[in-house]
PDB file of N, CA and C in Angstrom:
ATOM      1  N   UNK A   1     229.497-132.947  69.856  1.00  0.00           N
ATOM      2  CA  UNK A   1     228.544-131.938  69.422  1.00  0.00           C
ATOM      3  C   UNK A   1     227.420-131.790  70.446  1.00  0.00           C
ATOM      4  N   UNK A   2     226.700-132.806  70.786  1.00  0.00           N
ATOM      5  CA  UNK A   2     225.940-132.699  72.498  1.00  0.00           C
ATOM      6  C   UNK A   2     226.233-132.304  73.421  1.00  0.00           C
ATOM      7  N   UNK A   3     227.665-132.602  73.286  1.00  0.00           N
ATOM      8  CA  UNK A   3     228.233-131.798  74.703  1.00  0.00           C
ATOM      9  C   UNK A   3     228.069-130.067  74.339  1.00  0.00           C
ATOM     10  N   UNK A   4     228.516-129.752  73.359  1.00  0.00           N
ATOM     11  CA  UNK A   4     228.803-128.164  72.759  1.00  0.00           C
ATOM     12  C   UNK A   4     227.519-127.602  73.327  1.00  0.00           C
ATOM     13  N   UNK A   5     226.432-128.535  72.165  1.00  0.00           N
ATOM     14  CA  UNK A   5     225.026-127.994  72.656  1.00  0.00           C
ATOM     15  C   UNK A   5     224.173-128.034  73.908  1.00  0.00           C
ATOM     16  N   UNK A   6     224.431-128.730  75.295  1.00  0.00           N
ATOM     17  CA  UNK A   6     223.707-129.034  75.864  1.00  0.00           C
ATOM     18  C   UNK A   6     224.602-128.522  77.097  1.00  0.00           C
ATOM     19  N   UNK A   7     225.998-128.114  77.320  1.00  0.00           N
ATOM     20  CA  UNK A   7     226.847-128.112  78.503  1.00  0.00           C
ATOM     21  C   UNK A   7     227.054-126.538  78.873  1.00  0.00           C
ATOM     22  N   UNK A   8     227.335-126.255  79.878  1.00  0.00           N
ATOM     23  CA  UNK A   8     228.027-124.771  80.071  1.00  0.00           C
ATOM     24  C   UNK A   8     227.033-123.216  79.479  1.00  0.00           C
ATOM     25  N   UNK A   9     226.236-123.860  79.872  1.00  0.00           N
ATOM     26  CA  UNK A   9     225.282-122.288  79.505  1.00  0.00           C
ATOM     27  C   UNK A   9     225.402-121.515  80.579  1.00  0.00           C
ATOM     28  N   UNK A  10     225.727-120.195  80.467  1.00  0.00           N
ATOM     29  CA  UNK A  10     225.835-118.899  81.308  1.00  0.00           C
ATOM     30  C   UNK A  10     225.033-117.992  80.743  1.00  0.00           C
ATOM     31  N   UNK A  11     224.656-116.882  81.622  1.00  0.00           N
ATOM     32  CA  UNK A  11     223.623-116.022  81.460  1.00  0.00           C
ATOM     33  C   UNK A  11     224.070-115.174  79.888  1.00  0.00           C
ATOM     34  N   UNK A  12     224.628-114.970  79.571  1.00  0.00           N
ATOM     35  CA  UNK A  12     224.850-114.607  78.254  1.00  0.00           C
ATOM     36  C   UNK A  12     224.813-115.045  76.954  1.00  0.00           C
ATOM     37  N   UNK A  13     224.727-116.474  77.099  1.00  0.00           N
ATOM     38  CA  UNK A  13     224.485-117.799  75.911  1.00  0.00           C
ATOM     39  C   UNK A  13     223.155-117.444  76.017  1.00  0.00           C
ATOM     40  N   UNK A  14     222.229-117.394  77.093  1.00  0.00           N
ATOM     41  CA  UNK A  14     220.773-117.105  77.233  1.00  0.00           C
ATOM     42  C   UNK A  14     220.411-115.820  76.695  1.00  0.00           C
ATOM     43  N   UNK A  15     221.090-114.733  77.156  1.00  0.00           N
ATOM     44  CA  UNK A  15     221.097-113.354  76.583  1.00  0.00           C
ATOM     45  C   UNK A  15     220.998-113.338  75.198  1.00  0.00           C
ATOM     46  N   UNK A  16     222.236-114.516  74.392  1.00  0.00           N
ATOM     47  CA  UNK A  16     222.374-114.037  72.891  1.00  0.00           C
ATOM     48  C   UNK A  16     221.047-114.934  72.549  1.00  0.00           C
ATOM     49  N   UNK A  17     220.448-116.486  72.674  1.00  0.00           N
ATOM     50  CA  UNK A  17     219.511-116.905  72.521  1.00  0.00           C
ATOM     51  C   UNK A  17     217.823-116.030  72.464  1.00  0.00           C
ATOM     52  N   UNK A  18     217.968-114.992  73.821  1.00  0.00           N
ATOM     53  CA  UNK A  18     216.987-114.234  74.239  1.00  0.00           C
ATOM     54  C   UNK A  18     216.733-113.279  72.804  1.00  0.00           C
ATOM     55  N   UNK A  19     217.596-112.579  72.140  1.00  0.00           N
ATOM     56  CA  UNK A  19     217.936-111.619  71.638  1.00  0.00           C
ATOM     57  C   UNK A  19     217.833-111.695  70.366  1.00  0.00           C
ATOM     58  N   UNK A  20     218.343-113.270  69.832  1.00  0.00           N
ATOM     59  CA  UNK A  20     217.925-114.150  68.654  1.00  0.00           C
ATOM     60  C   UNK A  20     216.282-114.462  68.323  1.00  0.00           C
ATOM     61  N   UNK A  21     215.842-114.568  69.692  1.00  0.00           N
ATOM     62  CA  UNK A  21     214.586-114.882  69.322  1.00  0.00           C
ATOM     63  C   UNK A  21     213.654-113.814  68.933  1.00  0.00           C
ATOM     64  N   UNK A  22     214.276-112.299  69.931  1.00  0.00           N
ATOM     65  CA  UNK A  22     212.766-111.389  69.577  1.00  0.00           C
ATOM     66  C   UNK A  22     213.631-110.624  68.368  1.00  0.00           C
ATOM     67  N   UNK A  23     214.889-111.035  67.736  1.00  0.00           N
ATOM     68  CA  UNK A  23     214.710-110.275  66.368  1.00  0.00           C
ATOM     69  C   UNK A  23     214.150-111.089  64.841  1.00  0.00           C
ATOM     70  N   UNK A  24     213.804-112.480  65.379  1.00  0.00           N
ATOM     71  CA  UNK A  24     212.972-113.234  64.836  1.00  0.00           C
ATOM     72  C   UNK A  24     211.788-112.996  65.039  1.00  0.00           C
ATOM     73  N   UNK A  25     211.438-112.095  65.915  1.00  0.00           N
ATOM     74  CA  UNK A  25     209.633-111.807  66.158  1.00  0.00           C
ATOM     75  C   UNK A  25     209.320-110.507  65.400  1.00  0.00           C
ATOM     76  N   UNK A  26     210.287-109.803  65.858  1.00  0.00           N
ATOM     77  CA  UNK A  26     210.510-108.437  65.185  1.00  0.00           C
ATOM     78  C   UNK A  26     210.599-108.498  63.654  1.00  0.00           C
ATOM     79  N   UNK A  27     211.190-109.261  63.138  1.00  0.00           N
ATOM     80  CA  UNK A  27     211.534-109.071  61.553  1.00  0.00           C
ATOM     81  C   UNK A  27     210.201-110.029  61.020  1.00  0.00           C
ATOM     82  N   UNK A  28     209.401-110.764  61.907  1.00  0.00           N
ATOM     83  CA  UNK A  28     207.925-111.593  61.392  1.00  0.00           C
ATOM     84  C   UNK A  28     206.920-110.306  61.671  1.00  0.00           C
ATOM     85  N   UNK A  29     206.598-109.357  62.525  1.00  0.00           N
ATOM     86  CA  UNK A  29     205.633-108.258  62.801  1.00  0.00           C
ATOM     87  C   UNK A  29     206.000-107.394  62.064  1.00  0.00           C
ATOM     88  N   UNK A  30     207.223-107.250  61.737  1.00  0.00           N
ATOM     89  CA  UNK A  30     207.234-105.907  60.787  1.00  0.00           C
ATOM     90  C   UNK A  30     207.463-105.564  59.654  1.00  0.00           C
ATOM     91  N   UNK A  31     208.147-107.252  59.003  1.00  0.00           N
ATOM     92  CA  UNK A  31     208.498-107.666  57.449  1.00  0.00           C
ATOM     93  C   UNK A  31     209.283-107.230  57.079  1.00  0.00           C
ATOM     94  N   UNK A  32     210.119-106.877  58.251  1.00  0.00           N
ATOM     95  CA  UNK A  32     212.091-106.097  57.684  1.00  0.00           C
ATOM     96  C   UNK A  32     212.591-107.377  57.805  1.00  0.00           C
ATOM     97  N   UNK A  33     212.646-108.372  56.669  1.00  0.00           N
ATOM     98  CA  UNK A  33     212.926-109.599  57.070  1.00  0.00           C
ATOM     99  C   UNK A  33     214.680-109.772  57.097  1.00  0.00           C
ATOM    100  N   UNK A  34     215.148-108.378  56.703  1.00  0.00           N
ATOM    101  CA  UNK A  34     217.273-108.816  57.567  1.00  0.00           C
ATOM    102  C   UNK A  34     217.186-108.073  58.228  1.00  0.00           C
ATOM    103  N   UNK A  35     216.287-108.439  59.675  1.00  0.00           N
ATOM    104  CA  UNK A  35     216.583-108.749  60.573  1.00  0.00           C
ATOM    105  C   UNK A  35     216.770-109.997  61.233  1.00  0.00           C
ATOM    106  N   UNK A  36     216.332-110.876  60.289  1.00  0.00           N
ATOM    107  CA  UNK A  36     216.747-112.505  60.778  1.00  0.00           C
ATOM    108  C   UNK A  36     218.348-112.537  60.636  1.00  0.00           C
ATOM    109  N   UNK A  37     218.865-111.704  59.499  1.00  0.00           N
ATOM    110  CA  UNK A  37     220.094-112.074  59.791  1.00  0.00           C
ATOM    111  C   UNK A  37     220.777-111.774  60.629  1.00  0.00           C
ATOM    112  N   UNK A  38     220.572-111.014  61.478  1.00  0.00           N
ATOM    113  CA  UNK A  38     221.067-110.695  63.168  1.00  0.00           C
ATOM    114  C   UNK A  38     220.475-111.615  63.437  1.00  0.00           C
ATOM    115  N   UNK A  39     219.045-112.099  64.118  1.00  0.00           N
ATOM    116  CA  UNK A  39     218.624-113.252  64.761  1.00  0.00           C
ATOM    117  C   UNK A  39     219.800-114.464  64.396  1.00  0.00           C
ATOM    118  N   UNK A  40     220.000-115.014  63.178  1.00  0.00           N
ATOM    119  CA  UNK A  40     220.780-116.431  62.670  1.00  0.00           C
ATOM    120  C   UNK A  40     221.878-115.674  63.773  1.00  0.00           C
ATOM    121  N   UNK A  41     222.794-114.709  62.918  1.00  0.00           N
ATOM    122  CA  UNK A  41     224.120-114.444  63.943  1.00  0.00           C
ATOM    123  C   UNK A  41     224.176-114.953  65.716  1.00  0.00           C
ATOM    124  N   UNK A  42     223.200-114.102  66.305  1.00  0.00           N
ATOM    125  CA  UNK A  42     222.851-114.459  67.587  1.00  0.00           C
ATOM    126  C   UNK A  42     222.252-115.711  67.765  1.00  0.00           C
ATOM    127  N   UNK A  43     221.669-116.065  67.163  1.00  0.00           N
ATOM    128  CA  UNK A  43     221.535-117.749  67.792  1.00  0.00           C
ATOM    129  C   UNK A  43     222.299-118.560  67.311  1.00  0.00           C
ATOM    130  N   UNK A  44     223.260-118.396  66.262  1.00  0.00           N
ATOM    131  CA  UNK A  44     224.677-119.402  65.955  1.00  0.00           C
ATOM    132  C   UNK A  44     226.088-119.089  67.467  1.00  0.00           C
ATOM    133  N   UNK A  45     225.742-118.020  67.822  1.00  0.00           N
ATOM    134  CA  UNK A  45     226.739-117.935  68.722  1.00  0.00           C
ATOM    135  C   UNK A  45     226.270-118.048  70.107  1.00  0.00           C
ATOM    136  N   UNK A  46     224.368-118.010  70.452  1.00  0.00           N
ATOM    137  CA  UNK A  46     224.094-118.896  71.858  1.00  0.00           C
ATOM    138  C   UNK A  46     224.690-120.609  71.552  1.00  0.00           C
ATOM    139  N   UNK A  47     223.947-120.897  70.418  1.00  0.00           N
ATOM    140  CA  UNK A  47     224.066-122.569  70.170  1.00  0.00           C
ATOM    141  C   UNK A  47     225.474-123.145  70.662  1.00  0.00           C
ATOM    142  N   UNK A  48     226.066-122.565  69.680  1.00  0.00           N
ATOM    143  CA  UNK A  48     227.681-122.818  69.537  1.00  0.00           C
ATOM    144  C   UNK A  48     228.388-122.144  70.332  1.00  0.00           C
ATOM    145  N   UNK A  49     228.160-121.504  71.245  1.00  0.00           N
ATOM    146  CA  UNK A  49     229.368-121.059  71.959  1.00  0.00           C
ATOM    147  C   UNK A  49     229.973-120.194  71.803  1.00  0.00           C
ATOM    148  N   UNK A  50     230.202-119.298  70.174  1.00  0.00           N
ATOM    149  CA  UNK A  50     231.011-118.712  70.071  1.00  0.00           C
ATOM    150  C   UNK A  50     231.034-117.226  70.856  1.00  0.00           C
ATOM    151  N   UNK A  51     231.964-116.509  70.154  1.00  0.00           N
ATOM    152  CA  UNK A  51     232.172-115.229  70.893  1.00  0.00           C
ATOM    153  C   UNK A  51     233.114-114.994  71.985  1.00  0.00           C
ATOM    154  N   UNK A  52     232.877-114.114  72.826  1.00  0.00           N
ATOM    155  CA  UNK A  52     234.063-113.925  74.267  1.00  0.00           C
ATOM    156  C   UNK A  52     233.062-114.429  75.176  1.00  0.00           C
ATOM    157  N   UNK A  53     233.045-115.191  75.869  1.00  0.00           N
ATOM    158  CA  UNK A  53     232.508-115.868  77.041  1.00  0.00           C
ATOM    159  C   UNK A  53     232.678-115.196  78.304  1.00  0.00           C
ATOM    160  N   UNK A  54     232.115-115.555  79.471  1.00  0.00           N
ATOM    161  CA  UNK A  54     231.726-114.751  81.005  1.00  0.00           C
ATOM    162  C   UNK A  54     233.274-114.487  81.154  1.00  0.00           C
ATOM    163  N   UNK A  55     234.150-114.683  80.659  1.00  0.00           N
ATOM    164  CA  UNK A  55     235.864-113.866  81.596  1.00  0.00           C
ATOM    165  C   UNK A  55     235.987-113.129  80.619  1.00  0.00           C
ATOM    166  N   UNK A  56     235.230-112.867  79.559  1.00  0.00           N
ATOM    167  CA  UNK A  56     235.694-111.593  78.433  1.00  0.00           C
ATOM    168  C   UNK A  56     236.519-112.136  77.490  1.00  0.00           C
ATOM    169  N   UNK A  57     236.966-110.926  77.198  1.00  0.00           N
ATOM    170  CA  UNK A  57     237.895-111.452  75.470  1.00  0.00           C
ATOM    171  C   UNK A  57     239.106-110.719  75.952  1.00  0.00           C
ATOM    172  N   UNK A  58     239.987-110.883  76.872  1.00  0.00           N
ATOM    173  CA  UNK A  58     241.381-110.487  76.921  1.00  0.00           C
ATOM    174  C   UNK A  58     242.484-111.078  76.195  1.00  0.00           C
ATOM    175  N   UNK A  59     243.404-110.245  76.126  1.00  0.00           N
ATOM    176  CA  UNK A  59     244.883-110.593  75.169  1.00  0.00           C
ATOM    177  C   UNK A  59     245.702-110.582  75.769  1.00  0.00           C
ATOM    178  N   UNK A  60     246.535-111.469  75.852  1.00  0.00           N
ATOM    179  CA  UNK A  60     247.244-111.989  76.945  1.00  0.00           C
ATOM    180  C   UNK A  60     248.760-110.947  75.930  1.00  0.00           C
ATOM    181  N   UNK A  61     249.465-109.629  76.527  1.00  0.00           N
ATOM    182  CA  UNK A  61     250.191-108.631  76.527  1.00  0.00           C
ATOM    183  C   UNK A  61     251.704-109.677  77.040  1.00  0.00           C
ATOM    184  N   UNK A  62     251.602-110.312  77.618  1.00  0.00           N
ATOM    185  CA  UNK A  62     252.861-110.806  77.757  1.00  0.00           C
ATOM    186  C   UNK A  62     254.516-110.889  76.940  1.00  0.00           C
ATOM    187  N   UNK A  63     254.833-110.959  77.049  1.00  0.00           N
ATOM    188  CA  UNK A  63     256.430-111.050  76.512  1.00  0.00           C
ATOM    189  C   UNK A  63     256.864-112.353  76.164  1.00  0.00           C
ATOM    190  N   UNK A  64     257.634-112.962  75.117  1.00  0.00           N
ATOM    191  CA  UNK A  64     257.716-113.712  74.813  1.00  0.00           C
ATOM    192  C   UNK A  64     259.031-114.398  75.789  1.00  0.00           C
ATOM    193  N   UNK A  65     259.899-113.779  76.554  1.00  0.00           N
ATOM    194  CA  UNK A  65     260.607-113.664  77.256  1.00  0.00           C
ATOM    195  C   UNK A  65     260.333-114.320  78.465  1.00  0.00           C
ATOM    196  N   UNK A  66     259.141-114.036  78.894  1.00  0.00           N
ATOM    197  CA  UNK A  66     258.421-113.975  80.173  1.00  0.00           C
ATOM    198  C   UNK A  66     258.002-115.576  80.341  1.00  0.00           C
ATOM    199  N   UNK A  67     257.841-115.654  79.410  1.00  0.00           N
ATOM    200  CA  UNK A  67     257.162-117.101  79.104  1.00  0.00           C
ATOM    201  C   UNK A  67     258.387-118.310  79.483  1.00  0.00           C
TER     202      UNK A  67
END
């Protein structure tokens, strides 16, 4: 779990972190408070990793044949 949290950050883990934070600022200044629930979304997927990462989200089209 340290490793998850602490290893392999790329500019886009920062991006979703970045993005998490000012809709946590945004939904405290303006009292549209779901907007935290975008903030949680985006900072569960800087934290954790999830999502398509820096090579994208491709689908490997191949043939079972091929293989």
């Amino acid at each position: 779990m340290k490793n998850l949290l602490f290893k392999n950050w790329h500019w886009l883990r920062y991006f979703r972190l970045a993005l998490a934070l000012m809709l946590f600022m945004q939904a405290y200044e303006t009292g549209q408070w779901f907007y935290i629930l975008f903030g949680l979304f985006f900072l569960a997927q800087a934290l954790f990793n999830l999502g398509c990462g820096p090579a994208g989200c491709d689908v490997d089209y191949k043939d079972k044949k091929q293989r």
